[in-house]
C-alpha atoms as a PDB file:
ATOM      1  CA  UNK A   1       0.000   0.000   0.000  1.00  0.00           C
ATOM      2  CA  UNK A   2       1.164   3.195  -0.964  1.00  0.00           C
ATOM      3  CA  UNK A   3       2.287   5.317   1.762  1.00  0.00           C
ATOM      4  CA  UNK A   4       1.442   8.777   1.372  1.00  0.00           C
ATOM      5  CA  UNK A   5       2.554  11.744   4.163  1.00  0.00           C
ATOM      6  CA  UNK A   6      -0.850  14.237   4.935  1.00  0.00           C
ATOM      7  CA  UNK A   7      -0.822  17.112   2.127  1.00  0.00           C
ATOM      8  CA  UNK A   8      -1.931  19.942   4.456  1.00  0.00           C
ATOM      9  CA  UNK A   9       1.093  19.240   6.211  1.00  0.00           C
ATOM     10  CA  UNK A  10       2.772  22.165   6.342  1.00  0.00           C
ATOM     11  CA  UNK A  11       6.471  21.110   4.199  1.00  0.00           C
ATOM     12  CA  UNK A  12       4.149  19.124   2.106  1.00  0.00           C
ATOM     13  CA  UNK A  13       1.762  21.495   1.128  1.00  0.00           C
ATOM     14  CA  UNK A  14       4.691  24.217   0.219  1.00  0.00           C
ATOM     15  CA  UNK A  15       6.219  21.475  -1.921  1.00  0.00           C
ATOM     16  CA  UNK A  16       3.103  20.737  -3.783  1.00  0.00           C
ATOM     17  CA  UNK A  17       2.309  24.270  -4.340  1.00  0.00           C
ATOM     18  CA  UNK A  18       5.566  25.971  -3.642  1.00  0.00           C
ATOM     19  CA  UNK A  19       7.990  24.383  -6.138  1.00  0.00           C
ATOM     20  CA  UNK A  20       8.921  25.264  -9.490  1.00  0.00           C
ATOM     21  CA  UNK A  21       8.722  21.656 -10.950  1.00  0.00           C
ATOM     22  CA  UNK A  22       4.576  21.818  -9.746  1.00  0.00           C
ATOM     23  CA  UNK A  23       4.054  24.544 -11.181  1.00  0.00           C
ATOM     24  CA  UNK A  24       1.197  22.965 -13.363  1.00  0.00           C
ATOM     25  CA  UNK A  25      -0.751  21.986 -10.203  1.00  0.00           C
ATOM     26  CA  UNK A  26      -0.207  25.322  -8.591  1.00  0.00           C
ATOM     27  CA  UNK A  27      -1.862  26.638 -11.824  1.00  0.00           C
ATOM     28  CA  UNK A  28      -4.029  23.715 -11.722  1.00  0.00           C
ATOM     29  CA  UNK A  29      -5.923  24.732  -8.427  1.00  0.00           C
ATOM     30  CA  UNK A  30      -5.625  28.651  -9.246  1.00  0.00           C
ATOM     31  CA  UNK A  31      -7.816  27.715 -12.335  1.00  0.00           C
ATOM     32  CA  UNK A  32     -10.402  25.369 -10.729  1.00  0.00           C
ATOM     33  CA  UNK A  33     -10.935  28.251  -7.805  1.00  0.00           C
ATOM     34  CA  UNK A  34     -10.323  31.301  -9.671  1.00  0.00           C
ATOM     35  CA  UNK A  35     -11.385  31.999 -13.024  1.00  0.00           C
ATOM     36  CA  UNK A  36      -7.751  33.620 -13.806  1.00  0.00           C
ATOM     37  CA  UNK A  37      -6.869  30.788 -16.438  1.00  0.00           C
ATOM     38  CA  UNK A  38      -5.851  32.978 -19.095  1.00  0.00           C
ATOM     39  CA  UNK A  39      -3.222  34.723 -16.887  1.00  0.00           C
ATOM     40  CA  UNK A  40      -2.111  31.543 -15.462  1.00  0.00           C
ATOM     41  CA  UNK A  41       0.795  31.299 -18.439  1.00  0.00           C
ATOM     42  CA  UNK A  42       2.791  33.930 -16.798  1.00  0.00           C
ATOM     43  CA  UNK A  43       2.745  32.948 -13.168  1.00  0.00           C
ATOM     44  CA  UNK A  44       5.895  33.208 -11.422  1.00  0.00           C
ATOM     45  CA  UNK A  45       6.393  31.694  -7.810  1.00  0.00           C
ATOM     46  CA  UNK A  46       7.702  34.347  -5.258  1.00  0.00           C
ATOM     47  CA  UNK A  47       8.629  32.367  -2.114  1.00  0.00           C
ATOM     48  CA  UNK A  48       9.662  28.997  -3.558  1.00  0.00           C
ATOM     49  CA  UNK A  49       9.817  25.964  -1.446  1.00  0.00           C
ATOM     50  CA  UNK A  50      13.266  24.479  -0.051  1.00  0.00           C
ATOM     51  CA  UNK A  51      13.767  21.939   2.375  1.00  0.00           C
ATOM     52  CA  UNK A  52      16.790  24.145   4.108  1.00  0.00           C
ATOM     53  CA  UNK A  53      14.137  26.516   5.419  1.00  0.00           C
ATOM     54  CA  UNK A  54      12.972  23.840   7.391  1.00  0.00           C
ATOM     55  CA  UNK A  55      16.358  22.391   8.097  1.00  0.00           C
ATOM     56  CA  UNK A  56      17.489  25.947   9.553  1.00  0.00           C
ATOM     57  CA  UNK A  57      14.536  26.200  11.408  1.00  0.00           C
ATOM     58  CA  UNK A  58      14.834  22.867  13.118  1.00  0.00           C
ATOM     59  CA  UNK A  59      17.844  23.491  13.975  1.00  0.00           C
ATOM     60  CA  UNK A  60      17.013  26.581  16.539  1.00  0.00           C
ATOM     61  CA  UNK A  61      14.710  24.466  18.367  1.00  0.00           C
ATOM     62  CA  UNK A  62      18.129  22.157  19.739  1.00  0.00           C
ATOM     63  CA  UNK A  63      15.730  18.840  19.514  1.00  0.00           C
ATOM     64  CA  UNK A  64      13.195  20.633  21.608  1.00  0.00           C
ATOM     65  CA  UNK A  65       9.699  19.598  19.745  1.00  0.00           C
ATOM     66  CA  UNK A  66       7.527  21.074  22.513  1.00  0.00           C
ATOM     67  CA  UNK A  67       8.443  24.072  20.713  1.00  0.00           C
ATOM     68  CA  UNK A  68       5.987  23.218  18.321  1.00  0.00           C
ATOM     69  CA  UNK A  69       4.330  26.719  17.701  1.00  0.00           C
ATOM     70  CA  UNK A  70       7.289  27.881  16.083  1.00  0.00           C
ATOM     71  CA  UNK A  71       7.411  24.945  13.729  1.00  0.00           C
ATOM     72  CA  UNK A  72       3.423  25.634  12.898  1.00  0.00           C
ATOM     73  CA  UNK A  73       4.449  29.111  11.190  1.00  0.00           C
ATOM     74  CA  UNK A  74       7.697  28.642   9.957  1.00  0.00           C
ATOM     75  CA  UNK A  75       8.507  29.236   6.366  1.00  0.00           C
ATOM     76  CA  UNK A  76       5.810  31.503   4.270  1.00  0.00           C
ATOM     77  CA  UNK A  77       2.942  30.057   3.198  1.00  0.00           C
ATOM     78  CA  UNK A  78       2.493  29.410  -0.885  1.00  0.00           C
ATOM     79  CA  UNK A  79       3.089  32.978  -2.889  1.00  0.00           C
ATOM     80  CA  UNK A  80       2.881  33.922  -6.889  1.00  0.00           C
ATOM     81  CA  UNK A  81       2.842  36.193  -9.355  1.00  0.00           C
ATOM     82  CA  UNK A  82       0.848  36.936 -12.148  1.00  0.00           C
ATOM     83  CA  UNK A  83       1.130  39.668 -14.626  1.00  0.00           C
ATOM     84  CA  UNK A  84      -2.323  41.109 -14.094  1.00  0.00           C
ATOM     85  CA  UNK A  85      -2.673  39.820  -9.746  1.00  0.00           C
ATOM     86  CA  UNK A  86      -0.854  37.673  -7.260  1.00  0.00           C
ATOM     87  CA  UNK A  87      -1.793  34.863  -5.426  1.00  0.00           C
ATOM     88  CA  UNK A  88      -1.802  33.367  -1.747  1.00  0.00           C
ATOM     89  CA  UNK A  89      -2.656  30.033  -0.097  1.00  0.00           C
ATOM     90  CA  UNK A  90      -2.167  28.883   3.245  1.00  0.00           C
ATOM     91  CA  UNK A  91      -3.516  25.557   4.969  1.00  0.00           C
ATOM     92  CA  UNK A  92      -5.097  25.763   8.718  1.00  0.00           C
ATOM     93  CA  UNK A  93      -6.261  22.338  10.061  1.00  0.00           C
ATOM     94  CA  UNK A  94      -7.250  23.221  13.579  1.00  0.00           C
ATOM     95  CA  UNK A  95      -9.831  26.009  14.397  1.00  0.00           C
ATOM     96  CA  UNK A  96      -8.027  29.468  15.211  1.00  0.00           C
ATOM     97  CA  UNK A  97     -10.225  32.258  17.083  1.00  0.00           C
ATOM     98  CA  UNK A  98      -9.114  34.951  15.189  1.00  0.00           C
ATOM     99  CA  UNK A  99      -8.328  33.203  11.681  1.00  0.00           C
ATOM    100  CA  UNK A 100     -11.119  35.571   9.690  1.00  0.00           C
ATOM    101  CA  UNK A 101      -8.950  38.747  10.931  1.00  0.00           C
ATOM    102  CA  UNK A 102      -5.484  36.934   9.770  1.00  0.00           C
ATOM    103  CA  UNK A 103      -6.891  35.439   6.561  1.00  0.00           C
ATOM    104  CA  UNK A 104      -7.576  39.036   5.877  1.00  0.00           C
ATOM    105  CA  UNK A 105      -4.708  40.633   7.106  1.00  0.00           C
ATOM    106  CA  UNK A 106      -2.104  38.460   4.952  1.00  0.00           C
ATOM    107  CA  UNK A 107      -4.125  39.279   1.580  1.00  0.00           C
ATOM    108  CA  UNK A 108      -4.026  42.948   2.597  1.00  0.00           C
ATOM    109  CA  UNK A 109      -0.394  42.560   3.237  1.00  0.00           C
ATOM    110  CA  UNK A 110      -0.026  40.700  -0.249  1.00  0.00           C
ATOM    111  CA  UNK A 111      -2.020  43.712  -2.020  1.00  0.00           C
ATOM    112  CA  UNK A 112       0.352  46.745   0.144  1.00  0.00           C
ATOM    113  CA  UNK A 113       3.742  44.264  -0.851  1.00  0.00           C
ATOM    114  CA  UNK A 114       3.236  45.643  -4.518  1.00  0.00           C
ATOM    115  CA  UNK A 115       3.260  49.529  -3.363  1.00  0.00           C
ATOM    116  CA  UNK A 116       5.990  51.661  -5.415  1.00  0.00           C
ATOM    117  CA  UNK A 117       7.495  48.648  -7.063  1.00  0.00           C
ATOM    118  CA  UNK A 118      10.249  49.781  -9.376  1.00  0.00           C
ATOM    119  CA  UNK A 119       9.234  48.968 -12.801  1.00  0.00           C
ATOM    120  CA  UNK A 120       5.840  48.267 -12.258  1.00  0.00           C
ATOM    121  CA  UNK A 121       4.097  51.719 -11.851  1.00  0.00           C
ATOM    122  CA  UNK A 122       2.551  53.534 -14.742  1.00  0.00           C
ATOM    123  CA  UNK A 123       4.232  57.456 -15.230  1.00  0.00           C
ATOM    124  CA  UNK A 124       2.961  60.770 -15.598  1.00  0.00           C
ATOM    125  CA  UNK A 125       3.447  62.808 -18.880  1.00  0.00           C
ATOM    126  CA  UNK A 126       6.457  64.547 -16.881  1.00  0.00           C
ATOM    127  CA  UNK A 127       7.894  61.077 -15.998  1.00  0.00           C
ATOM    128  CA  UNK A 128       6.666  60.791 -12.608  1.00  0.00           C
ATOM    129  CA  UNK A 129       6.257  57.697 -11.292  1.00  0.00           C
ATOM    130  CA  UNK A 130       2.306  57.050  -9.871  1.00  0.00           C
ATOM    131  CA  UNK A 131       3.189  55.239  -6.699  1.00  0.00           C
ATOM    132  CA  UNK A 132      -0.192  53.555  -6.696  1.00  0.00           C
ATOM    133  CA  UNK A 133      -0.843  52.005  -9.949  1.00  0.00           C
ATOM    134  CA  UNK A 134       1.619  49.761  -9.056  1.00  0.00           C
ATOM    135  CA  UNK A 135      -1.143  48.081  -6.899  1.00  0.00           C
ATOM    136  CA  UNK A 136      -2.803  44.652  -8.464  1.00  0.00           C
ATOM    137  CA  UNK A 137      -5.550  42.449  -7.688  1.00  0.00           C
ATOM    138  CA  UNK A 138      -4.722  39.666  -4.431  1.00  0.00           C
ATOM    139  CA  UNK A 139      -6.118  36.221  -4.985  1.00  0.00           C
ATOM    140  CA  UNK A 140      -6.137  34.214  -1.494  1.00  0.00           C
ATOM    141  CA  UNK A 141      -6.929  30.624  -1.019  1.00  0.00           C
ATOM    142  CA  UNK A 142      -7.842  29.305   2.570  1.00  0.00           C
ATOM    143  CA  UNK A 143      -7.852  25.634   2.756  1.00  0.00           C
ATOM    144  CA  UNK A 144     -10.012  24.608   5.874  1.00  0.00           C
ATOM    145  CA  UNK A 145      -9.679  21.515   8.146  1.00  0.00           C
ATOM    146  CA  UNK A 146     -12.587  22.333  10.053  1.00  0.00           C
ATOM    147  CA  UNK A 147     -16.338  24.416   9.966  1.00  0.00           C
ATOM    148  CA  UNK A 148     -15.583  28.070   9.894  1.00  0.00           C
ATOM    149  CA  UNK A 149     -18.664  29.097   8.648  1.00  0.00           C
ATOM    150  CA  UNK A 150     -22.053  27.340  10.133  1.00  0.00           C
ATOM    151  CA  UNK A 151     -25.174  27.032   8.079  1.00  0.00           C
ATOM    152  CA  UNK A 152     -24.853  25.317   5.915  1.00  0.00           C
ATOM    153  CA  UNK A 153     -22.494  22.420   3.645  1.00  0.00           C
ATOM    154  CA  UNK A 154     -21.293  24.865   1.110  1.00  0.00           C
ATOM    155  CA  UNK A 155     -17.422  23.981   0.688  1.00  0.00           C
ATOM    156  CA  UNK A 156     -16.371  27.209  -0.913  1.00  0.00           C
ATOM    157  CA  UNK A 157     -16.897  30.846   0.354  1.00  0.00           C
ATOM    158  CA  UNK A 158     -15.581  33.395  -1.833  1.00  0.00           C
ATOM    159  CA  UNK A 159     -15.796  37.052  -0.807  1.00  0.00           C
ATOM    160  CA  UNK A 160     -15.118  40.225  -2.564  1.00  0.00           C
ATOM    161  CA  UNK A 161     -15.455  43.907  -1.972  1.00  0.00           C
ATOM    162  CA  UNK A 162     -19.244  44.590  -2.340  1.00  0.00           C
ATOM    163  CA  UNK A 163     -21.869  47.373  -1.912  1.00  0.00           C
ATOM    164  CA  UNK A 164     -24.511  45.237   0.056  1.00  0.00           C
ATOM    165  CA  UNK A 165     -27.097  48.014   0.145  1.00  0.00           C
ATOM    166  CA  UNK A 166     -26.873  49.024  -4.050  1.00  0.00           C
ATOM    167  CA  UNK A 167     -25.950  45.220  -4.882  1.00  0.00           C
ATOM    168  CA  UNK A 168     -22.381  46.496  -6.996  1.00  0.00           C
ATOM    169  CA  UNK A 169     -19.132  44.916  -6.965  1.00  0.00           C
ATOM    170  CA  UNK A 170     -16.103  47.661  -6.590  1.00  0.00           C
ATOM    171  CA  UNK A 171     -14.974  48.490  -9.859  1.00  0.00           C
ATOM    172  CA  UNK A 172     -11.900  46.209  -9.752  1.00  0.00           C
ATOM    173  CA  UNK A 173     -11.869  42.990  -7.723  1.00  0.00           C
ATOM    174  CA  UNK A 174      -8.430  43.983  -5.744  1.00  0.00           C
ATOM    175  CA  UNK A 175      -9.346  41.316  -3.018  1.00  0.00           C
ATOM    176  CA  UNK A 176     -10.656  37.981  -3.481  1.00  0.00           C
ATOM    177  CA  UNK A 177     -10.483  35.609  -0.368  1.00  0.00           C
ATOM    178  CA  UNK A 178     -11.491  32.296  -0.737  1.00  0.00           C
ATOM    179  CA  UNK A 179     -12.040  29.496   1.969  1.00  0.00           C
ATOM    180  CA  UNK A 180     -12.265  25.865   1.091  1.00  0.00           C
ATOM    181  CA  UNK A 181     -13.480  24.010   3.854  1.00  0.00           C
ATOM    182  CA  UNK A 182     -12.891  19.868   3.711  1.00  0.00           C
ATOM    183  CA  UNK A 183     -15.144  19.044   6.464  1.00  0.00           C
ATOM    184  CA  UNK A 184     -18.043  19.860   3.735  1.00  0.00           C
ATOM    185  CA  UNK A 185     -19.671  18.239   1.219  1.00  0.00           C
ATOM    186  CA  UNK A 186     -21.451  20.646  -1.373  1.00  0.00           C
ATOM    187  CA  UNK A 187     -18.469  21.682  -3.670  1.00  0.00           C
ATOM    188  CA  UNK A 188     -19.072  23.577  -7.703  1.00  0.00           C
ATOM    189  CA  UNK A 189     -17.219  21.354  -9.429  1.00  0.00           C
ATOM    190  CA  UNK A 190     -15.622  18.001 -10.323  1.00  0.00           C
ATOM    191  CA  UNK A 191     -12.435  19.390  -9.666  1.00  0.00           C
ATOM    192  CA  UNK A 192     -13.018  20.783  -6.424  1.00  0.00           C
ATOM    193  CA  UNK A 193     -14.237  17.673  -5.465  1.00  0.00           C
ATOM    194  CA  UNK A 194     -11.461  15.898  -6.226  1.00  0.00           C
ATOM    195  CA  UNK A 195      -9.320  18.644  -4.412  1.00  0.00           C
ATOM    196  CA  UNK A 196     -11.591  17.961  -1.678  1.00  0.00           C
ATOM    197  CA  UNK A 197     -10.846  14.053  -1.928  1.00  0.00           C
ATOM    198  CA  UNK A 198      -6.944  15.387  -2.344  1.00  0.00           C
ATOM    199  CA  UNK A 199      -6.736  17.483   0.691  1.00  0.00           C
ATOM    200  CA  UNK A 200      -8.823  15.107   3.269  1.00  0.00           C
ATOM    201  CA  UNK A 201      -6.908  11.496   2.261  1.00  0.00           C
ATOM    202  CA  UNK A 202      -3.559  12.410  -0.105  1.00  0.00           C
ATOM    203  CA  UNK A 203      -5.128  10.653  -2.864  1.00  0.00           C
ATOM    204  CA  UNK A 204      -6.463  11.573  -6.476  1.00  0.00           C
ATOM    205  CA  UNK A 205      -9.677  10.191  -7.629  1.00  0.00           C
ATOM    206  CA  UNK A 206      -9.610   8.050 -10.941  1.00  0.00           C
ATOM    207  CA  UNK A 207     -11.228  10.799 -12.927  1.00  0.00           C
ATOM    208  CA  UNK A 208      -8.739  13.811 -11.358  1.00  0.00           C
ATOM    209  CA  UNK A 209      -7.406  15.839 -13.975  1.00  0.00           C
ATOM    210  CA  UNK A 210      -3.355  14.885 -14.205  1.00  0.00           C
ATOM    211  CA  UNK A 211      -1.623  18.043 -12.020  1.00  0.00           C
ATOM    212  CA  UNK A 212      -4.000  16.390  -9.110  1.00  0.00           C
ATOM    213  CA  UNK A 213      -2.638  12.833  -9.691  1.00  0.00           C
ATOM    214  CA  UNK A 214       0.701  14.872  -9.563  1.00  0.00           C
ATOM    215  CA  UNK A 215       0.409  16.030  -6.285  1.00  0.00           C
ATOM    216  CA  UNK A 216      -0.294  13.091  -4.853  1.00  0.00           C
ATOM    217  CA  UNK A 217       2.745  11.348  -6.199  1.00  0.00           C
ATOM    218  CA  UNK A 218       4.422  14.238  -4.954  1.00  0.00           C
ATOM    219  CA  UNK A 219       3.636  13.347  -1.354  1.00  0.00           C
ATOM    220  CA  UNK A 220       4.240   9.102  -1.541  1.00  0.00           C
ATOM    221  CA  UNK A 221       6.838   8.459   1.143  1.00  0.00           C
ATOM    222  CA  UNK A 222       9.037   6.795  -1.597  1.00  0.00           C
ATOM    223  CA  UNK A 223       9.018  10.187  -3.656  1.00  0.00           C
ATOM    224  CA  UNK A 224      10.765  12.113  -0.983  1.00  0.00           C
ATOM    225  CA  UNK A 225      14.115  12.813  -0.211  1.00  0.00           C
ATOM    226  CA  UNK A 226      15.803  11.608   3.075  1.00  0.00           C
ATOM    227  CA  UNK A 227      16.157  14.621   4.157  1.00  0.00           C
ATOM    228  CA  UNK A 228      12.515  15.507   3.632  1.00  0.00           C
ATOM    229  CA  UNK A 229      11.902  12.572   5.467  1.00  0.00           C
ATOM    230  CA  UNK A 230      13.395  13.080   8.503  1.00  0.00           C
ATOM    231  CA  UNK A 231      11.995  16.700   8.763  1.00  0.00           C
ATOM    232  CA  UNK A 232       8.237  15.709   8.162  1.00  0.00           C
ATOM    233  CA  UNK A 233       9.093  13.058  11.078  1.00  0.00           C
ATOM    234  CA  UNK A 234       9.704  15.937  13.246  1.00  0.00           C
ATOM    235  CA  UNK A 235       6.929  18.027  12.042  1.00  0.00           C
ATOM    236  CA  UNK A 236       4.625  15.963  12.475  1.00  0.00           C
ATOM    237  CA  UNK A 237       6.203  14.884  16.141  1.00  0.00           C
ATOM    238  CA  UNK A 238       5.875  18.528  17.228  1.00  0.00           C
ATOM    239  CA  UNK A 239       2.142  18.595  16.317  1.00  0.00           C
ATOM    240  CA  UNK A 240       1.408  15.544  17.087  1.00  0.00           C
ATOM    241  CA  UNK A 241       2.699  17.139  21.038  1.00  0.00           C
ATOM    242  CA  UNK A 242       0.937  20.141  20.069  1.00  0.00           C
ATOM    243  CA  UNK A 243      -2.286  18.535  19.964  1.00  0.00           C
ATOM    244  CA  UNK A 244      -1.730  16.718  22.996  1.00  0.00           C
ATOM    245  CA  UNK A 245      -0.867  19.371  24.915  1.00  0.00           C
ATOM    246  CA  UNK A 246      -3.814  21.440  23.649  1.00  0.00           C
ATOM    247  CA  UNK A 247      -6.288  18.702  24.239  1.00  0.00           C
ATOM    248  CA  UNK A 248      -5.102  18.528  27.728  1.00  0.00           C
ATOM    249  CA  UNK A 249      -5.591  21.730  28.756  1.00  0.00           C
ATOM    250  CA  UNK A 250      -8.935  21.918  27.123  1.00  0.00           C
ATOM    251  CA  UNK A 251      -9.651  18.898  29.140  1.00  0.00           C
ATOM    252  CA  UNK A 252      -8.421  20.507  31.932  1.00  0.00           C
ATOM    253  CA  UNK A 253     -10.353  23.963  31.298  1.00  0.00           C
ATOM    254  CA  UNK A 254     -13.500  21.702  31.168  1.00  0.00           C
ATOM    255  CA  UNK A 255     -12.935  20.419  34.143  1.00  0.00           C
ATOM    256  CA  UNK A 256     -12.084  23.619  36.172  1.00  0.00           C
ATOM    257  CA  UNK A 257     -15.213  25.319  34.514  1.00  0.00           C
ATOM    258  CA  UNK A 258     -17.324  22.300  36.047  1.00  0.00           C
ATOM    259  CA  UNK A 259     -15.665  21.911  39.232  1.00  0.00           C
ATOM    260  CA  UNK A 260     -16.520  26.317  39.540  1.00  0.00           C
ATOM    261  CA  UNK A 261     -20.188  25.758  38.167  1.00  0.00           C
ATOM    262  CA  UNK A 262     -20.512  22.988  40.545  1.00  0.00           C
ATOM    263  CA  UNK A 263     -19.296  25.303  43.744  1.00  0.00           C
ATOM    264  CA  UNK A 264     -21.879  28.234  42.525  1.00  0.00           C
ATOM    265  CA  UNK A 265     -24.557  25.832  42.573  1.00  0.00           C
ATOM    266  CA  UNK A 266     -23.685  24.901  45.982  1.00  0.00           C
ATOM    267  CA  UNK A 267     -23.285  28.407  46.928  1.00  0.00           C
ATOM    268  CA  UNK A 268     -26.394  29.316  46.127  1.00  0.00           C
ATOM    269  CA  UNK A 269     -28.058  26.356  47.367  1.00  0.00           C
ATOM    270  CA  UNK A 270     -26.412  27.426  51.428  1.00  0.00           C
ATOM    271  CA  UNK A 271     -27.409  30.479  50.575  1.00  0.00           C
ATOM    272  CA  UNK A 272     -31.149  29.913  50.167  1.00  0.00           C
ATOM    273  CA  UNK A 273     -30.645  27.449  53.225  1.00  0.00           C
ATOM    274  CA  UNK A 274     -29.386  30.308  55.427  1.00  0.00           C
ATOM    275  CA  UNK A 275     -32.311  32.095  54.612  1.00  0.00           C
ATOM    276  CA  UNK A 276     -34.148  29.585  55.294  1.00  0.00           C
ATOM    277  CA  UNK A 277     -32.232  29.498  59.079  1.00  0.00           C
ATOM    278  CA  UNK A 278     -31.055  25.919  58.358  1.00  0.00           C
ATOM    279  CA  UNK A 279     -28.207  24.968  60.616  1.00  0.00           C
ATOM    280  CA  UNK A 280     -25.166  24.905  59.711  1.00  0.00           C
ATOM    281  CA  UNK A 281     -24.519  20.988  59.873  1.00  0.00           C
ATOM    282  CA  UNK A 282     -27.590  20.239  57.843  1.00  0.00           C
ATOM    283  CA  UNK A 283     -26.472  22.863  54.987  1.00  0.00           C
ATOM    284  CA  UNK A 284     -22.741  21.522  54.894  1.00  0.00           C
ATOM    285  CA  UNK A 285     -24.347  17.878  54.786  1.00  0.00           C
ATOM    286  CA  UNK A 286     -26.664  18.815  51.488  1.00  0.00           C
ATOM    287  CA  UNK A 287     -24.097  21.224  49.882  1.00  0.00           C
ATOM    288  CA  UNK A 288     -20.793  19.205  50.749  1.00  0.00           C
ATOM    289  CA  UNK A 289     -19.815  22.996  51.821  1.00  0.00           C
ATOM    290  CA  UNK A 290     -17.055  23.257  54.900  1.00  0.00           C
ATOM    291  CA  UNK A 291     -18.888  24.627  57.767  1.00  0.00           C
ATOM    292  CA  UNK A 292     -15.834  27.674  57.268  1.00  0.00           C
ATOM    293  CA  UNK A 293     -17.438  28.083  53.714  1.00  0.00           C
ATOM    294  CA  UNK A 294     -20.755  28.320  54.939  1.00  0.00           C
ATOM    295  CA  UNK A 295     -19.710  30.606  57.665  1.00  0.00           C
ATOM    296  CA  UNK A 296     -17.959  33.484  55.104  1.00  0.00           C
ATOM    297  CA  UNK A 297     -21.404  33.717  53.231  1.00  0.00           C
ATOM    298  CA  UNK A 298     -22.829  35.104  56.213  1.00  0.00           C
ATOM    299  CA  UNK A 299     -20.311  38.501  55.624  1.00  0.00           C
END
């Protein structure tokens, strides 16, 4: 059986998306999200993938895997260019509070990163450079292991600057952030789907166009290096403690939170007893309240 290592994994993903040699799936899944195919010829891959960045990085944590936050954001997450936009992905497994407000705060980042760029800003009569028009449309694609959005089983959520109350799209579509989330069903297409399949188990579907089929050759044990190896061991050590350790402290908050609920309700159970001029004994017996307890609700 074919081993395959998980492709939201964060080394994994950036090699499947991230590398040069992929760059037909990269503009594989750019197409089947975002109709941008026509532009897709001149895409150019700004932060390309390299096992050393992960090397280097595993290196300042001296063996220490409980570290395992730093290992979660290490190297940036996949980045392009096109001639007419760029383009973002990132992968988040595990629900994060506040992943709407950084979802939105890397494509605004993406769209500011193109500010003044030498060579790409359009010039006055006089020669004077228009800082601004260097500015392009952001593409951003959010691929969910969990429900960020209730309601319903729609798998894709794709969001754009909009007048709500006139029902008009701004006159350029300079942000477009997508979410993809695997823990739901309904997707568009036949391709999302099997992106869907791709994402949730490593493997292509029969009928998956070829750069899917691609990727997950890409991510077969066998296919990898030794060194890539031996750092997805690691990675997925350090979340694999990560987990635990979060898990246990929810656990743990649980408990506290019922143990404290527990103690009001027995609080306010002595106090309606004191009203009541129960004694002391007979409260503490009911409540399982020290008599001491008892006695401070009477300040």
């Amino acid at each position: 059986m074919t081993e395959r290592i998980p492709p939201t994994l964060d080394l994994c993903f950036k090699k499947i998306l991230g590398s040069p040699e992929n760059k037909d799936v990269l503009q594989g899944i750019i197409g089947d999200f975002f109709d941008l195919r026509p532009a897709l010829e001149d895409i150019t891959i700004t932060a390309p993938y390299s096992i050393k960045s992960y090397e280097e990085y595993l290196k300042r944590l001296n063996g220490n895997e409980e570290i395992s936050e730093t290992l979660r954001q290490t190297v940036e997450d996949v980045a392009a260019d096109m001639k007419i936009a760029g383009f973002g992905a990132e992968v988040q497994i595990k629900a994060d509070s506040y992943f709407s407000q950084r979802s939105l705060y890397y494509a605004c980042e993406r769209f500011c990163a193109n500010y003044s760029l030498p060579g790409k800003m359009v010039h006055k009569y006089d020669g004077t450079p228009i800082r601004y028009s260097s500015l392009k449309p952001v593409y951003m694609l959010n691929i969910l292991g969990y429900r960020h959005f209730p309601g319903d089983e729609d798998a894709l959520r794709v969001f754009t600057l909009y007048d709500r109350k006139r029902q008009k799209f701004f006159d350029i579509e300079y942000l477009t952030i997508a979410y993809f989330e695997l823990t739901k069903s309904r997707v568009e297409t036949a391709n999302q789907s099997c992106w869907r399949m791709y994402f949730k188990t490593g493997e292509a579907p029969d009928d998956a166009p070829e750069y899917i089929k691609k990727a997950a050759c890409v991510i077969e044990r066998a296919n990898l290096t030794k060194e890539e190896r031996d750092v997805i061991d690691r990675l997925q050590k350090a979340r694999d403690i990560y987990d635990s350790v979060t898990y246990t402290a929810e656990i743990e908050g649980e408990k506290r939170g019922r143990i404290e609920g527990k103690m009001e309700e027995r609080l306010a159970i002595a106090r309606k007893m004191l009203n009541r001029d129960k004694p002391m004994d007979e409260i503490a017996e009911d409540t399982g309240l020290t008599i001491d307890e008892i006695r401070k609700l009477l300040h």
